[in-house]
N, C-alpha and C. Protein backbone atom coordinates (compact mmCIF):
# COMPACT_ATOMS: atom_id res chain seq x y z
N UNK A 1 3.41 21.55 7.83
CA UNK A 1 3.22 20.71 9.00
C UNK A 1 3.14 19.25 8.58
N UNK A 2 3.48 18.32 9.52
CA UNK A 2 3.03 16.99 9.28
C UNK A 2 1.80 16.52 8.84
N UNK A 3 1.11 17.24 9.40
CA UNK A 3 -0.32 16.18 8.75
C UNK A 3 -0.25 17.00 7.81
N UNK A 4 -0.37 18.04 7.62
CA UNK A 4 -0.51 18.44 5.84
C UNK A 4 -0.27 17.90 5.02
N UNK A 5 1.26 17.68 5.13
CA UNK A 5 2.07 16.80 4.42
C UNK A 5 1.46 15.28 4.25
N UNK A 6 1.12 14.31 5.47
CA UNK A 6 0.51 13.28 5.22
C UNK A 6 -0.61 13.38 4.00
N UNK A 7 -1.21 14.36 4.28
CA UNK A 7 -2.39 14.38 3.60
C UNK A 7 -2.44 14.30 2.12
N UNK A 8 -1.36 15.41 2.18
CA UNK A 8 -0.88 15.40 0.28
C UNK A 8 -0.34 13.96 -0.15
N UNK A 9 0.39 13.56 0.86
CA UNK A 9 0.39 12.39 1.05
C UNK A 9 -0.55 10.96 0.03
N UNK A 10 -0.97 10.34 1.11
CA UNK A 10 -2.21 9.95 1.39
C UNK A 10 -3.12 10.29 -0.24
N UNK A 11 -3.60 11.53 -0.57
CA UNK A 11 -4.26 11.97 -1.79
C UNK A 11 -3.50 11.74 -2.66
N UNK A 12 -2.19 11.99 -3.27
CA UNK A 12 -1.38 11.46 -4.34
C UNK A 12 -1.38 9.85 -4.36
N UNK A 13 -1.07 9.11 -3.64
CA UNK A 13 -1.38 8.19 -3.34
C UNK A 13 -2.53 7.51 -3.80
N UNK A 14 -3.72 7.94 -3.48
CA UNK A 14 -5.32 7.46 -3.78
C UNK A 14 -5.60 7.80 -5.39
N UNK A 15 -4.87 8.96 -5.72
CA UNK A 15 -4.95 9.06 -7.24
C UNK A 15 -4.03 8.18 -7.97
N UNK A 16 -3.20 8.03 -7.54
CA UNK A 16 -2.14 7.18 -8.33
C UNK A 16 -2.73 5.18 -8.04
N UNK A 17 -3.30 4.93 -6.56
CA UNK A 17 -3.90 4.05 -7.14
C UNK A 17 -5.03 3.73 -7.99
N UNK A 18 -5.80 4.86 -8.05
CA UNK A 18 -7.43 4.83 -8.81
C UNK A 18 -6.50 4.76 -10.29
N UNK A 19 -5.78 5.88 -11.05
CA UNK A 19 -5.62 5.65 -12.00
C UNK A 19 -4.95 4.27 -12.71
N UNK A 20 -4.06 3.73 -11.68
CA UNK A 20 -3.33 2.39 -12.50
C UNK A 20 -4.18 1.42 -12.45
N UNK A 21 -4.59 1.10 -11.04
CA UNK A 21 -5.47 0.32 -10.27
C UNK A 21 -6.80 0.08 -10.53
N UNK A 22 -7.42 1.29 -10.62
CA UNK A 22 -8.55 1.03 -10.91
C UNK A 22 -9.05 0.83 -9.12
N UNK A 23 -8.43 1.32 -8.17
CA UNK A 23 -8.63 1.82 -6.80
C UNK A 23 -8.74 0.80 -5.97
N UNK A 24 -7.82 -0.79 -7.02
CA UNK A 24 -7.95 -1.94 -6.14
C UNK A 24 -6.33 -2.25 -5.48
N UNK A 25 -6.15 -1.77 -4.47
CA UNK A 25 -4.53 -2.29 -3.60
C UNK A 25 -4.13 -3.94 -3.45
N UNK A 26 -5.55 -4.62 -4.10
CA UNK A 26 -5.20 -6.11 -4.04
C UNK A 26 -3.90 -6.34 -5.30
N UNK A 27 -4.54 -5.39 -6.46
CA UNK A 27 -3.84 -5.08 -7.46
C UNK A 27 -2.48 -4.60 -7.24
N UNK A 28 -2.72 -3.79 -6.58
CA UNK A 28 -0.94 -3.36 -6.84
C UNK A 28 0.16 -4.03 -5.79
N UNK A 29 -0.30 -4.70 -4.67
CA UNK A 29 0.07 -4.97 -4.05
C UNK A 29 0.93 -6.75 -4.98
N UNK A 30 0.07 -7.46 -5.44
CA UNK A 30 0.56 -8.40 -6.29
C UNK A 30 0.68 -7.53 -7.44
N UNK A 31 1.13 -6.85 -7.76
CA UNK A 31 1.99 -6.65 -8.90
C UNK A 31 3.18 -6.53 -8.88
N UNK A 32 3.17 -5.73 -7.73
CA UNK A 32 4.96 -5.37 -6.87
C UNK A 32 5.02 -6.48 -6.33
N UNK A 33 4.79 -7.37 -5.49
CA UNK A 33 4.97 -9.13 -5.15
C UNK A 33 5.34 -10.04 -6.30
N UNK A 34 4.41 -10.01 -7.42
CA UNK A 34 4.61 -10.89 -8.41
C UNK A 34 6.12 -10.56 -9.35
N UNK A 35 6.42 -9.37 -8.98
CA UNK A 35 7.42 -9.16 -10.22
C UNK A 35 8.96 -8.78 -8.85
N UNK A 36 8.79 -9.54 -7.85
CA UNK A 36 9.90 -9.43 -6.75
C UNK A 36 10.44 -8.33 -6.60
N UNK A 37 9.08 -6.90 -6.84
CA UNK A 37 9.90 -5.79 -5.62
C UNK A 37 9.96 -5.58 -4.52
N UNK A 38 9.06 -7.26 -3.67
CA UNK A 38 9.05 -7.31 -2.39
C UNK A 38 9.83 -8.07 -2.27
N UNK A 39 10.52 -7.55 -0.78
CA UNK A 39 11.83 -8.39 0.06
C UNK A 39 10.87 -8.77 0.95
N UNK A 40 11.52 -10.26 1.80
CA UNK A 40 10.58 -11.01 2.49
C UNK A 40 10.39 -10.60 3.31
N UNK A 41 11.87 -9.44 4.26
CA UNK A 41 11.50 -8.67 5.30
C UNK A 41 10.17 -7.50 4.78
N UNK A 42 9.51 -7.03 3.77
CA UNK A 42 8.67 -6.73 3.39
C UNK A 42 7.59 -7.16 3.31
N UNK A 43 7.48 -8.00 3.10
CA UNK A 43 6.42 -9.13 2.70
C UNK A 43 5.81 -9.39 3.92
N UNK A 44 6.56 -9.92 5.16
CA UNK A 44 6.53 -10.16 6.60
C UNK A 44 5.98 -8.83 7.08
N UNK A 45 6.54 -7.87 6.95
CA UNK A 45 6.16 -6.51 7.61
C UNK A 45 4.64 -6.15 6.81
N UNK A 46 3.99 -5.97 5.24
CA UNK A 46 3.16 -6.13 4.79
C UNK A 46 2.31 -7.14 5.99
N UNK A 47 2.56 -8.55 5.86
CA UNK A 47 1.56 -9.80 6.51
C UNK A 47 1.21 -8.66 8.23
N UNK A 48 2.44 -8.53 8.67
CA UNK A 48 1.91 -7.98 10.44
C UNK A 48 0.72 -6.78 10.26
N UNK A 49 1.50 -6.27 9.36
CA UNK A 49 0.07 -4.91 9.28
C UNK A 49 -1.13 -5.56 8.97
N UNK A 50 -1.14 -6.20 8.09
CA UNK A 50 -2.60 -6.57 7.60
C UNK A 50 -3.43 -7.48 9.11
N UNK A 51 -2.62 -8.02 9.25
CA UNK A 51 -3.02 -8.79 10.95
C UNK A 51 -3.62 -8.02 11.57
N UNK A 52 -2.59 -6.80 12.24
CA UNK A 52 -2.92 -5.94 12.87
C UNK A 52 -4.39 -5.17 12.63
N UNK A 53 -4.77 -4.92 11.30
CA UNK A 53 -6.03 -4.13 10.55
C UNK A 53 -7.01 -5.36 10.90
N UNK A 54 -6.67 -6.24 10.50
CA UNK A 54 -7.90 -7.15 10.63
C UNK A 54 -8.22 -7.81 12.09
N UNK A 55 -7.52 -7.60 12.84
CA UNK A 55 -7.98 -7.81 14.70
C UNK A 55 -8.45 -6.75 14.74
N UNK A 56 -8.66 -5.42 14.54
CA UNK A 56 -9.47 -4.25 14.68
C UNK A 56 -10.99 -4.75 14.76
């Protein structure tokens, strides 16, 4: 099912940032920015979400 799937999701995810990361997304997020695996249409789409989270 879908959420299952999210979920495994989601948990691979949280392990794979704890182990590189050290469970900080400030981190990986400028790492993939700093070394231009973000496209600006990315970058832009990144900025709206974070907007979006932080008017919550």
């Amino acid at each position: 099912s879908n959420i299952k799937e999210d979920d495994i999701k989601m948990k691979t995810a949280k392990t794979f940032l704890n182990k590189l990361y050290g469970g900080d997304m400030k981190s990986l997020v400028l790492n993939f920015a700093k070394n231009e695996e973000l496209n600006n249409k990315e970058i832009e789409e990144l900025r709206d979400i974070l907007n979006d989270i932080s008017k919550k």
